[in-house]
Protein backbone atom coordinates (compact mmCIF):
# COMPACT_ATOMS: atom_id res chain seq x y z
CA UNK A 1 -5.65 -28.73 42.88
CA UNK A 2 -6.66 -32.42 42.61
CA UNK A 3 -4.46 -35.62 41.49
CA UNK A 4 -6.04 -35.20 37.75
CA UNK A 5 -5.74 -31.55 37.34
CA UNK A 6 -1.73 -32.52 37.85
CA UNK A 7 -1.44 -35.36 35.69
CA UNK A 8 -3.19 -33.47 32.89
CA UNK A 9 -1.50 -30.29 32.98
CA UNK A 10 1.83 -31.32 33.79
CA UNK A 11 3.06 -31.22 30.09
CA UNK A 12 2.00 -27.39 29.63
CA UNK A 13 2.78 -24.13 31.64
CA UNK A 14 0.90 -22.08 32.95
CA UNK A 15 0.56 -19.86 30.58
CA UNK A 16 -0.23 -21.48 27.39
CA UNK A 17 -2.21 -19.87 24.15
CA UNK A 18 -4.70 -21.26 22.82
CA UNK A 19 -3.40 -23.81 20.25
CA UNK A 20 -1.52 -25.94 22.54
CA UNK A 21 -5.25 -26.84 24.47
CA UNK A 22 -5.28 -29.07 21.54
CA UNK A 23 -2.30 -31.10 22.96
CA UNK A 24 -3.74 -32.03 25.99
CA UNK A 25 -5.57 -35.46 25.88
CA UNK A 26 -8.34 -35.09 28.00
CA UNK A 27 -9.09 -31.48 26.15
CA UNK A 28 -9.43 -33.83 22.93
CA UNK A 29 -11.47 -36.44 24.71
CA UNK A 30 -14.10 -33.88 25.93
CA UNK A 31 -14.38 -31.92 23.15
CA UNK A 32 -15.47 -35.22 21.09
CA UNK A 33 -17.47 -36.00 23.74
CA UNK A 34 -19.81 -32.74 23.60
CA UNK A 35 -19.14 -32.59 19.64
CA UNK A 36 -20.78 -36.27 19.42
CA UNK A 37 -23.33 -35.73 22.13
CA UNK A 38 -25.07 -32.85 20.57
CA UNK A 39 -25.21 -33.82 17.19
CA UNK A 40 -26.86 -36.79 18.72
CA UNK A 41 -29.03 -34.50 21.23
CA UNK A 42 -29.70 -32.50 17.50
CA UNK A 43 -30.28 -35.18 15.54
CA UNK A 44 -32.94 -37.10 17.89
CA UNK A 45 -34.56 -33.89 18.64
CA UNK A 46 -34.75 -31.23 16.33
CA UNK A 47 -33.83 -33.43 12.95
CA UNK A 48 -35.49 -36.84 13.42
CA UNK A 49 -38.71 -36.74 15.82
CA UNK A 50 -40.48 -33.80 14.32
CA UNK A 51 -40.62 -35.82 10.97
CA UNK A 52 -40.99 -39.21 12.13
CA UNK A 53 -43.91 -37.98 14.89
CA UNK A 54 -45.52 -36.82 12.00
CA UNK A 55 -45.00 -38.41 8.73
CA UNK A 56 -46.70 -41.57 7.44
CA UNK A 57 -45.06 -44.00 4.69
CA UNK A 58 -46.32 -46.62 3.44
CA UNK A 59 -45.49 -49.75 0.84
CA UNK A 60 -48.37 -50.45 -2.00
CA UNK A 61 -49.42 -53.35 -0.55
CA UNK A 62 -50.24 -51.22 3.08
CA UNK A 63 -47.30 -52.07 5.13
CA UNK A 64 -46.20 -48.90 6.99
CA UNK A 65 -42.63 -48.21 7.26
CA UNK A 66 -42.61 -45.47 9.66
CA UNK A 67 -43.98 -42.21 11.11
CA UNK A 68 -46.41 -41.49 13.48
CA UNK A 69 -48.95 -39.76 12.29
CA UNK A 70 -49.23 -36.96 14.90
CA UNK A 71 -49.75 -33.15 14.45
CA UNK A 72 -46.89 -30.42 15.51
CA UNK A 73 -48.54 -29.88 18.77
CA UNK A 74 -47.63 -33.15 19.82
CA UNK A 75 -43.67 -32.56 18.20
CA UNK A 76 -43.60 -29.79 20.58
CA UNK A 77 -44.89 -31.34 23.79
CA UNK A 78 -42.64 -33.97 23.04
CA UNK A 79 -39.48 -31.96 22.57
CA UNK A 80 -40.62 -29.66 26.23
CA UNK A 81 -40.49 -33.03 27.79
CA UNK A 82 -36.61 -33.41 26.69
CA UNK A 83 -36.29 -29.69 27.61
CA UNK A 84 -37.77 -29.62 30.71
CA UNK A 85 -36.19 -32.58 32.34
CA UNK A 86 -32.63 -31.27 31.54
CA UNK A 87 -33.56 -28.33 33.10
CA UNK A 88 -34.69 -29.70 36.26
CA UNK A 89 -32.06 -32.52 36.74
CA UNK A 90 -28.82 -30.69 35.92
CA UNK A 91 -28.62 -29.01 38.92
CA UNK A 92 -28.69 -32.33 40.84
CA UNK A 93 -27.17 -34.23 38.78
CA UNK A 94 -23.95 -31.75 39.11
CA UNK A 95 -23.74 -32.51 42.42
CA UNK A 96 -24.42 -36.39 41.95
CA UNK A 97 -21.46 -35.95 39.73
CA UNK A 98 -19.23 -34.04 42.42
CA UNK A 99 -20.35 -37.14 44.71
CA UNK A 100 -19.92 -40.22 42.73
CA UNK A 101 -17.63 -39.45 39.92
CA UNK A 102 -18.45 -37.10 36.62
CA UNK A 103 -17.21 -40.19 34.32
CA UNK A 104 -19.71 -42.39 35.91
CA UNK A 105 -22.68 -39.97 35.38
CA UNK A 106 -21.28 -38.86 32.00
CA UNK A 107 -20.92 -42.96 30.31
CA UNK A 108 -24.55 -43.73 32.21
CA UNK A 109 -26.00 -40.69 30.47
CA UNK A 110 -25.70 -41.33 26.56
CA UNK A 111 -26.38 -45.39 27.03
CA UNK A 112 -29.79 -43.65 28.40
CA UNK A 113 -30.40 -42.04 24.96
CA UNK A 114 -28.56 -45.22 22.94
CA UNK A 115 -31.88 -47.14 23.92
CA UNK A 116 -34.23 -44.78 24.37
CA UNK A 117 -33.96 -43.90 20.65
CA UNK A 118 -34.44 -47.54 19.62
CA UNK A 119 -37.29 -48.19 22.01
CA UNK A 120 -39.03 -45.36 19.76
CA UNK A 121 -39.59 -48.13 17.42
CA UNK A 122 -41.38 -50.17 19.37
CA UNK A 123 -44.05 -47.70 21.01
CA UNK A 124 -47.59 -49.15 20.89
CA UNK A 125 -49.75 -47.23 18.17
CA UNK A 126 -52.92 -47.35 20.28
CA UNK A 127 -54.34 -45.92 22.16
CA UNK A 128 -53.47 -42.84 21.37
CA UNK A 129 -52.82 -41.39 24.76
CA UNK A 130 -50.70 -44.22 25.90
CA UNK A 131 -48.43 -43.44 22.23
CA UNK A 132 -48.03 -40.13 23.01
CA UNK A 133 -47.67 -40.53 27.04
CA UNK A 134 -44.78 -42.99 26.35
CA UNK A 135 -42.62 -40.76 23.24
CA UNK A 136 -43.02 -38.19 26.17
CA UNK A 137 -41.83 -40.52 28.51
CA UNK A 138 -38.53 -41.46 26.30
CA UNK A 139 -37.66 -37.95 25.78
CA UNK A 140 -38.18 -37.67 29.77
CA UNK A 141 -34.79 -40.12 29.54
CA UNK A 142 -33.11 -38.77 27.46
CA UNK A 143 -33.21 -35.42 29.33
CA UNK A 144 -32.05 -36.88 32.33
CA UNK A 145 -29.37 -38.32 30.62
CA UNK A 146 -28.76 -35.10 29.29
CA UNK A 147 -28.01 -33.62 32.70
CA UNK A 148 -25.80 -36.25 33.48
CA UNK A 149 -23.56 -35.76 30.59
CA UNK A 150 -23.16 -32.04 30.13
CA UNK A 151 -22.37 -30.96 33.87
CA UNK A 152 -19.38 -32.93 34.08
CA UNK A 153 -18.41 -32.10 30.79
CA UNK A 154 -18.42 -28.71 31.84
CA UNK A 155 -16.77 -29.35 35.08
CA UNK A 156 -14.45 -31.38 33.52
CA UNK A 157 -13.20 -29.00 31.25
CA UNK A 158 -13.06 -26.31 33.28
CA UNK A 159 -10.42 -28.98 35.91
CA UNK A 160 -8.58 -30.09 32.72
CA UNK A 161 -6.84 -26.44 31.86
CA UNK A 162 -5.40 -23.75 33.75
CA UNK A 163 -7.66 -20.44 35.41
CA UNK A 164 -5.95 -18.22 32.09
CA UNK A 165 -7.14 -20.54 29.55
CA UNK A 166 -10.62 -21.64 30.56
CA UNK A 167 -12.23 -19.03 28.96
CA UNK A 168 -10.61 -20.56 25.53
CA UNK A 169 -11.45 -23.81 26.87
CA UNK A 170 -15.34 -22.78 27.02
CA UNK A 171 -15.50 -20.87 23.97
CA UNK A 172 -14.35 -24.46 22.38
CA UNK A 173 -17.05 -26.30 24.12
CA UNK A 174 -19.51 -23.55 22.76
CA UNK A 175 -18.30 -23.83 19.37
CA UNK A 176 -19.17 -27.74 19.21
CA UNK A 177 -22.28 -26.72 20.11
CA UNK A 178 -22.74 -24.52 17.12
CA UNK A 179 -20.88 -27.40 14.73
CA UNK A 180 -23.15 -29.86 17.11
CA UNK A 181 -26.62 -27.71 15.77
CA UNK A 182 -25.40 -27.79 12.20
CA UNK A 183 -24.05 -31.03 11.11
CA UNK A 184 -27.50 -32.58 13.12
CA UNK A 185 -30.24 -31.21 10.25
CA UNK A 186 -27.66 -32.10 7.06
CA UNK A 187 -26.48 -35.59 8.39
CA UNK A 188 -29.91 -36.41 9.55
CA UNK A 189 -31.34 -35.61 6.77
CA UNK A 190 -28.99 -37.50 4.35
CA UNK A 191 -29.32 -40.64 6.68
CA UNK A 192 -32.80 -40.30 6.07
CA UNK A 193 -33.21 -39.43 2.73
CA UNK A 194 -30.81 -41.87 1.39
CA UNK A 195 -32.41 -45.10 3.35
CA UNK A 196 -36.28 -43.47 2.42
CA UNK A 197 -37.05 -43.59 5.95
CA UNK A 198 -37.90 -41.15 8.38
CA UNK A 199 -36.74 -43.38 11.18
CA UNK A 200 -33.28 -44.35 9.91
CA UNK A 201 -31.07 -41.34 11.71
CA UNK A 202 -32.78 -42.37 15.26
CA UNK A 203 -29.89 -45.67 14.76
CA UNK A 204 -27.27 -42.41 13.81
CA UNK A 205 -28.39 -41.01 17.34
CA UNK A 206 -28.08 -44.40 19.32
CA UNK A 207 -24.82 -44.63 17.58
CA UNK A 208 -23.34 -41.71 18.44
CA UNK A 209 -23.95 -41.44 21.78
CA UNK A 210 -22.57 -45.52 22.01
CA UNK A 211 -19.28 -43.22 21.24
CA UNK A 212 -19.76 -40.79 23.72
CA UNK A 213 -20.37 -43.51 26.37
CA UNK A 214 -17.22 -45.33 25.37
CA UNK A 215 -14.95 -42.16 24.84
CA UNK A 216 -16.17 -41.45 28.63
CA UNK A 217 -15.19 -45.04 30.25
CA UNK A 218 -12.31 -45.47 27.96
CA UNK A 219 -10.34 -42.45 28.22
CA UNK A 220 -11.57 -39.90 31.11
CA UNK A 221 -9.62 -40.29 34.25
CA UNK A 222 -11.39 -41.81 37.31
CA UNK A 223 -12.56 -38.79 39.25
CA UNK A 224 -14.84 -40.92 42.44
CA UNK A 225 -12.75 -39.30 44.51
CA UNK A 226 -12.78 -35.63 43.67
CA UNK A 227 -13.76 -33.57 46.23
CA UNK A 228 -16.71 -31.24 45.32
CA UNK A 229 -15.63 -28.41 43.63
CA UNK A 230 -17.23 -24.53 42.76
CA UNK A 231 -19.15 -24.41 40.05
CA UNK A 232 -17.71 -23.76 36.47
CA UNK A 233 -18.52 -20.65 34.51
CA UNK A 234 -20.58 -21.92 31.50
CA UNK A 235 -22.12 -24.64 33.27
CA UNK A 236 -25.78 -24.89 33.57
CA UNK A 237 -27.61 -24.94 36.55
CA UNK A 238 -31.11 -25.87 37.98
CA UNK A 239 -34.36 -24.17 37.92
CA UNK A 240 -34.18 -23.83 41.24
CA UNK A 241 -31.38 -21.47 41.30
CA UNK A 242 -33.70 -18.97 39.31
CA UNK A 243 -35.69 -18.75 42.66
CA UNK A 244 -32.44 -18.03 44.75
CA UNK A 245 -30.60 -15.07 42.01
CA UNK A 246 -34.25 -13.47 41.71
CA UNK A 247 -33.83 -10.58 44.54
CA UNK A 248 -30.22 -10.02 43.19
CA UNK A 249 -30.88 -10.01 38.94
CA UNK A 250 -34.67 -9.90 38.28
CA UNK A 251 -34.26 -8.29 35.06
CA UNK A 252 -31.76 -10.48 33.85
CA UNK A 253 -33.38 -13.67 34.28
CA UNK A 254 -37.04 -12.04 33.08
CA UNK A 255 -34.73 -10.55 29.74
CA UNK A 256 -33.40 -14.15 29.38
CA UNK A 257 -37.13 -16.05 29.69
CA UNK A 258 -38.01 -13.34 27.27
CA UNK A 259 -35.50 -14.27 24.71
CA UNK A 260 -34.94 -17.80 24.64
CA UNK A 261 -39.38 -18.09 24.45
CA UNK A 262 -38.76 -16.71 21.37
CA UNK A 263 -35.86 -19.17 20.46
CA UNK A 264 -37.87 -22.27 21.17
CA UNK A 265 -40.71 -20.67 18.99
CA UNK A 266 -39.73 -22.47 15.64
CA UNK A 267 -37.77 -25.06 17.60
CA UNK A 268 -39.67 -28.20 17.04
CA UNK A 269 -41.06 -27.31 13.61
CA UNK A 270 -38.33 -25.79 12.16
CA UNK A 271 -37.38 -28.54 9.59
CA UNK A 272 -41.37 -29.96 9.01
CA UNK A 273 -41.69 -26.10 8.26
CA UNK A 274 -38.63 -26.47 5.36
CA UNK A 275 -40.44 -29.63 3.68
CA UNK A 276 -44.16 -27.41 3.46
CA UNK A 277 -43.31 -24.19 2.96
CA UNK A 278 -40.51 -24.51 0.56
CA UNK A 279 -40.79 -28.42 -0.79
CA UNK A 280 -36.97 -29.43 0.47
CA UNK A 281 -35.86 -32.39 1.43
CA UNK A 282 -34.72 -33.19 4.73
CA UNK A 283 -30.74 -33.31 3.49
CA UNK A 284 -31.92 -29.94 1.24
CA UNK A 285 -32.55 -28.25 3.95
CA UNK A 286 -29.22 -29.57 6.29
CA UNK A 287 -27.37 -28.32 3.56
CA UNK A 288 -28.98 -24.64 3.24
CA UNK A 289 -28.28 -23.71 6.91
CA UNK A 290 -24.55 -25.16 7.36
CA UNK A 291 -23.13 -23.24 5.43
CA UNK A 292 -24.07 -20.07 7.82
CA UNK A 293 -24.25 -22.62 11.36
CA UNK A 294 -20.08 -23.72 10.22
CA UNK A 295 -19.36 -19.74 9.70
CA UNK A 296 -20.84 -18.97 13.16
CA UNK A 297 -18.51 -21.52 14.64
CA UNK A 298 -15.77 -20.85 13.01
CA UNK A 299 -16.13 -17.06 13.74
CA UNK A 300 -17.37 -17.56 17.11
CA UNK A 301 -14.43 -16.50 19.28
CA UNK A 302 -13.28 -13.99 16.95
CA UNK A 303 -16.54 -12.50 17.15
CA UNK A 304 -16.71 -12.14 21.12
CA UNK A 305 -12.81 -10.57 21.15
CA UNK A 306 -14.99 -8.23 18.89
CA UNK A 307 -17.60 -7.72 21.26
CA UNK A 308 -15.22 -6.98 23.89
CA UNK A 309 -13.36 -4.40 22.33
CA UNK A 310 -17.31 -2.86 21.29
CA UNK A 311 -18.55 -3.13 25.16
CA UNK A 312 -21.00 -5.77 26.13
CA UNK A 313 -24.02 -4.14 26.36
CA UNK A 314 -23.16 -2.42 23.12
CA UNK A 315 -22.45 -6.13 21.79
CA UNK A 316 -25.93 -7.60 23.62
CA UNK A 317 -28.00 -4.17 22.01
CA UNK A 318 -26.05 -4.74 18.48
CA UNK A 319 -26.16 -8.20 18.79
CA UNK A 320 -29.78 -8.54 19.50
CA UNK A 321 -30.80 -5.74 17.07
CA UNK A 322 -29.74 -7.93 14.41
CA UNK A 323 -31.06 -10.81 14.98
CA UNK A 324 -34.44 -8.58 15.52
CA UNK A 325 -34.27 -7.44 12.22
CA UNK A 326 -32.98 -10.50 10.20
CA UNK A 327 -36.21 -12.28 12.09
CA UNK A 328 -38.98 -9.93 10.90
CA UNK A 329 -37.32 -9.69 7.61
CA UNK A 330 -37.94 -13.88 7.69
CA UNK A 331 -41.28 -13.39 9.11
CA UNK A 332 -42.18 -11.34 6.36
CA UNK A 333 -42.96 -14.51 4.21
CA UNK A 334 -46.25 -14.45 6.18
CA UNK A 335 -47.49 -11.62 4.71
CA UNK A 336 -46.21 -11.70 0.80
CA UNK A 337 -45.40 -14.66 -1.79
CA UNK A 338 -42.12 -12.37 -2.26
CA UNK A 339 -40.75 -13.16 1.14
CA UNK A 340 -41.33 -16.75 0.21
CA UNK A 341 -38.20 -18.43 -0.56
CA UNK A 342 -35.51 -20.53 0.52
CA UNK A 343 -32.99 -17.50 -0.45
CA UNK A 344 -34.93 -15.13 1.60
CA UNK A 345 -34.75 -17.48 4.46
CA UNK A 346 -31.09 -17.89 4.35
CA UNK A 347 -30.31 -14.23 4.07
CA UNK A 348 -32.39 -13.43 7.04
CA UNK A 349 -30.23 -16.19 8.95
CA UNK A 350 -27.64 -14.41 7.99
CA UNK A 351 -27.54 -11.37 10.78
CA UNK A 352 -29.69 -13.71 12.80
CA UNK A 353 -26.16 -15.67 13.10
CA UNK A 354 -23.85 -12.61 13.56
CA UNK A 355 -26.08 -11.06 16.16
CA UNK A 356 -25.97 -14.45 18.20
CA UNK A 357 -22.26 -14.90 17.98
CA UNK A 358 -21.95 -10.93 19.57
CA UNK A 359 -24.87 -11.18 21.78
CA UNK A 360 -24.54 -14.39 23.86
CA UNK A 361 -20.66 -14.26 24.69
CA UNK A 362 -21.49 -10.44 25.89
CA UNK A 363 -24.51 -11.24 27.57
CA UNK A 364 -22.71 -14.10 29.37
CA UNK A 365 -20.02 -12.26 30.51
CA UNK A 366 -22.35 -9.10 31.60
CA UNK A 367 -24.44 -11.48 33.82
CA UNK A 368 -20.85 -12.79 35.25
CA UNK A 369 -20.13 -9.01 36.20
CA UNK A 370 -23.08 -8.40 38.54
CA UNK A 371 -21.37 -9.56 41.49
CA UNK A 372 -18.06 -11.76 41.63
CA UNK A 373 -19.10 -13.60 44.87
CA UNK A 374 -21.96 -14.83 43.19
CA UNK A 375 -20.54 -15.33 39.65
CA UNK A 376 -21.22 -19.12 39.11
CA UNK A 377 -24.70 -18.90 41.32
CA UNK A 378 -25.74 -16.19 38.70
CA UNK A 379 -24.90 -17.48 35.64
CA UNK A 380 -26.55 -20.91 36.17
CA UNK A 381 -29.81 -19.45 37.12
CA UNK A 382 -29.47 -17.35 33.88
CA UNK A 383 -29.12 -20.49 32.08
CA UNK A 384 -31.91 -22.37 33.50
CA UNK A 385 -34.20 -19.34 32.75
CA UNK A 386 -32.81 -19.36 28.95
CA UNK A 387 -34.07 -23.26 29.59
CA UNK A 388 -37.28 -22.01 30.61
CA UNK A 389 -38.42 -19.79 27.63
CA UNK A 390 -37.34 -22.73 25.29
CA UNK A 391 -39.61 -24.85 27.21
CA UNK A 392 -42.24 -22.40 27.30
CA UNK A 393 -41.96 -21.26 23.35
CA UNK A 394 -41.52 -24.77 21.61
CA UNK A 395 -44.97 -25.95 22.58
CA UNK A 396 -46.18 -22.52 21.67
CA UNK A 397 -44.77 -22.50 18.24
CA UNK A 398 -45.46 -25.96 17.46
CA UNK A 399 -49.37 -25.72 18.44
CA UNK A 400 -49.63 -22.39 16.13
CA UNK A 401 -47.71 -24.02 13.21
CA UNK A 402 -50.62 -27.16 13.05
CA UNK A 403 -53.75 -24.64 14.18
CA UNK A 404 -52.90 -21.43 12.41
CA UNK A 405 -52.51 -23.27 8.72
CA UNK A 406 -56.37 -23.75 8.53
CA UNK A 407 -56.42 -19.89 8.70
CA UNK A 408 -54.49 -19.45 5.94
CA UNK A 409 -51.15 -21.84 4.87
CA UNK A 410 -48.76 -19.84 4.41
CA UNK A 411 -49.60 -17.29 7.87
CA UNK A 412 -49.54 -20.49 9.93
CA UNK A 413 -46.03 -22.00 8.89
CA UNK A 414 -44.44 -19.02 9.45
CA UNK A 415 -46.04 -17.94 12.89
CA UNK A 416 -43.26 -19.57 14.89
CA UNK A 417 -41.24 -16.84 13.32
CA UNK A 418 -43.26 -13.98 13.93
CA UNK A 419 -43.93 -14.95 17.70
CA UNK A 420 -39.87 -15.71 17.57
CA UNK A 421 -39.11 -11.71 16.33
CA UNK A 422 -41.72 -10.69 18.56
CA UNK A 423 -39.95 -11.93 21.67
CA UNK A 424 -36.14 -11.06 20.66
CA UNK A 425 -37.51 -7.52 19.62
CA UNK A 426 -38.79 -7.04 22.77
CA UNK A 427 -36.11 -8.52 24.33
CA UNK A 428 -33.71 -6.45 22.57
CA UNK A 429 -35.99 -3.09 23.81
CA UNK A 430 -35.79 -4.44 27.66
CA UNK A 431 -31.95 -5.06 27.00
CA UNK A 432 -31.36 -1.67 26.11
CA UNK A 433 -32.78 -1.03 29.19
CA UNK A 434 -31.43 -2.64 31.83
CA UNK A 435 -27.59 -3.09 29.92
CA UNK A 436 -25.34 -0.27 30.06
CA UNK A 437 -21.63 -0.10 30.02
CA UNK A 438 -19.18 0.59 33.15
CA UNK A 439 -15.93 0.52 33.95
CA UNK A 440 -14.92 -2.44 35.46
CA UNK A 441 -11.75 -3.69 36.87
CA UNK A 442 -12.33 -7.36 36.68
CA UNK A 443 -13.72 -7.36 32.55
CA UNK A 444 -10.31 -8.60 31.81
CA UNK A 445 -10.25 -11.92 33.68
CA UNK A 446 -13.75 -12.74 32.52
């Protein structure tokens, strides 16, 4: 055990619940730190660029005050770009961290995104090209800063608490995640709506992650002289470890490509989807889904005790059968006015939410039970092949949603959502499959 792991666990046995994570510091520090980064991650990606790539405003007298202009198929190559360099650079950028110092890497990261969000103002509108070439360009950046930040958060964490509570100590991380997701879309949209432009929450982004930065050089201990450590369950590796798990857990990686394709599906036009389909604003529509997005935090650990007690593959078939049906039940709206309503979207979400929160943690820890030597190995290449369906489903969904429309309106806004149950459906017929429940004499400690 290091000099830090010492100084920060010194006030706490070993054997500590839950609650008293909460009275360690550097617990605190990081748990802003990935609460702050992905609400700014949210807002810049999935709240602010799909409507200020596309949306025009302008003064009577001409002047424009925003937007770009650009169709959905551009909103989605733009948010692969983000996806796809955080995929690829995490991996090295773990072991940059390792090298150099995971406080370094983790205040360079978010003063990335602080001005690449601001140089989105000043992208040349012509040609056309070079506009989009450069937005894909920024979100390039902010990827890359991405990697920086959330491997040593991960890592961090997992140094900052003892082996019996870093389970607890991950579940937290996920769980400002989740809060991360669904503050992003209502206090986006209020920044928005409130200054009438579809630019203002890109300063929200820059801001937060100016807090993220500072929270990382201000109060995380100087780690430059760590010595590399093992990988931490729950922390995300590179692409390339999909190549090296392949011979040992095919089917888990191809289930997890499978899945998370259908995930990205509505990912980048999610919220341009809310303003045509059902006439929201951009706050209207924040405040519809956090009402369900705070329940599945709050209810995330209670839900994967639950999942344990069920069996995880019973949880990942369960899990996944939900969120199957509460998907087609959505996708519905494609096929009949009666389907098409803000209330029938939110009830849909509704298992959608309850089958994540007993899938994922199950799935996880399934994945982590294939073989203990090669726990970490396998569970980052899962994760980067999760990163690869949402790279390979946004751009999907967002070139349907502008194409399909001319078809017929209401078919094309809501194809995202049928390609997205398509996927999880089959996904959820492969898991039941390949999952099946053992005994095992190491599910406790996992």
């Amino acid at each position: 055990m290091n000099t830090i792991d010492k100084e920060d666990m010194s006030d706490s046995p070993a054997s500590t619940p839950l609650q008293p994570l909460w009275k360690k510091p550097l617990v605190r520090h990081l748990l802003l730190i990935a609460l702050c980064g992905e609400i700014g991650y949210a807002v810049l990606n999935i709240s602010t660029m799909p409507v200020f790539l596309r949306e025009r405003h302008y003064l009577p007298n001409g002047f424009d005050l925003g937007g770009r202009g650009l169709g959905e198929a551009t909103v989605g190559l733009v948010l692969m770009a983000f996806l796809l360099s955080e995929a690829l650079f995490k991996g090295p950028m773990g072991h940059i961290a390792d090298k150099y110092g995971r406080k370094r890497l983790m205040t360079i990261g978010p003063i990335f995104t602080v001005f690449t969000s601001l140089a989105s103002f000043v992208v040349p509108w012509k040609p056309a090209w070079l506009e989009i070439l450069i937005f894909v360009l920024l979100r390039v950046m902010d990827g890359i800063g991405a990697a920086m930040l959330w491997p040593g958060a991960f890592a961090s964490m997992g140094d900052a608490v003892e082996d019996n509570q870093r389970q607890q100590a991950m579940s937290l991380l996920n769980v400002c995640y989740l809060l991360g997701v669904a503050l992003a879309l209502p206090i986006g949209g209020i920044v928005d709506d409130l200054s009438g432009h579809p630019y203002a929450s890109l300063f929200l982004a820059s801001g937060l992650f100016c807090v993220v930065a500072f929270t990382a050089h201000k109060f995380l201990p100087d780690d430059r002289k760590v010595k590399q450590h093992a990988p931490v369950e729950g922390e995300a590796g590179s692409i390339m470890e999909i190549f090296h798990s392949a011979r040992d857990i095919p089917q888990y990686l191809i289930l997890a490509i499978i899945t998370f394709a259908g995930i990205g599906f509505p990912m980048a036009v999610i919220k341009n989807f809310a303003i045509d389909e059902f006439h929201l604003s951009e706050s209207a529509f924040g405040l519809l889904v956090l009402p369900a997005a705070l329940c599945m935090a709050a209810f995330s650990v209670p839900m994967s005790k639950f999942g344990e007690k069920l069996g995880r593959a019973r949880a990942v078939h369960l899990g996944m059968g939900l969120c199957s049906g509460g998907l087609i039940f959505i996708s519905l709206g494609a096929f009949s006015h009666l389907f098409r309503n803000s209330l029938v979207f939110a009830v849909g979400g509704i298992p959608v939410g309850v089958g994540f929160l007993l899938a994922i943690p199950a799935w996880m820890a399934s994945v982590s039970d294939t073989d203990a030597s090669k726990r970490a190995a396998n569970l980052g290449a899962v994760m980067a092949a999760q990163g690869v369906g949402a790279i390979i489903g946004a751009p999907i969904g967002a070139f349907l949603y502008e194409n399909l429309q001319s078809i017929n309106p209401h078919f094309g806004r809501y194809s995202p959502f049928i390609g997205c149950a398509a996927c999880v459906t089959l996904g959820w017929v492969v898991g039941l499959q390949i999952l099946k429940d053992k005994p095992r004499p190491f599910s406790s400690q996992v």
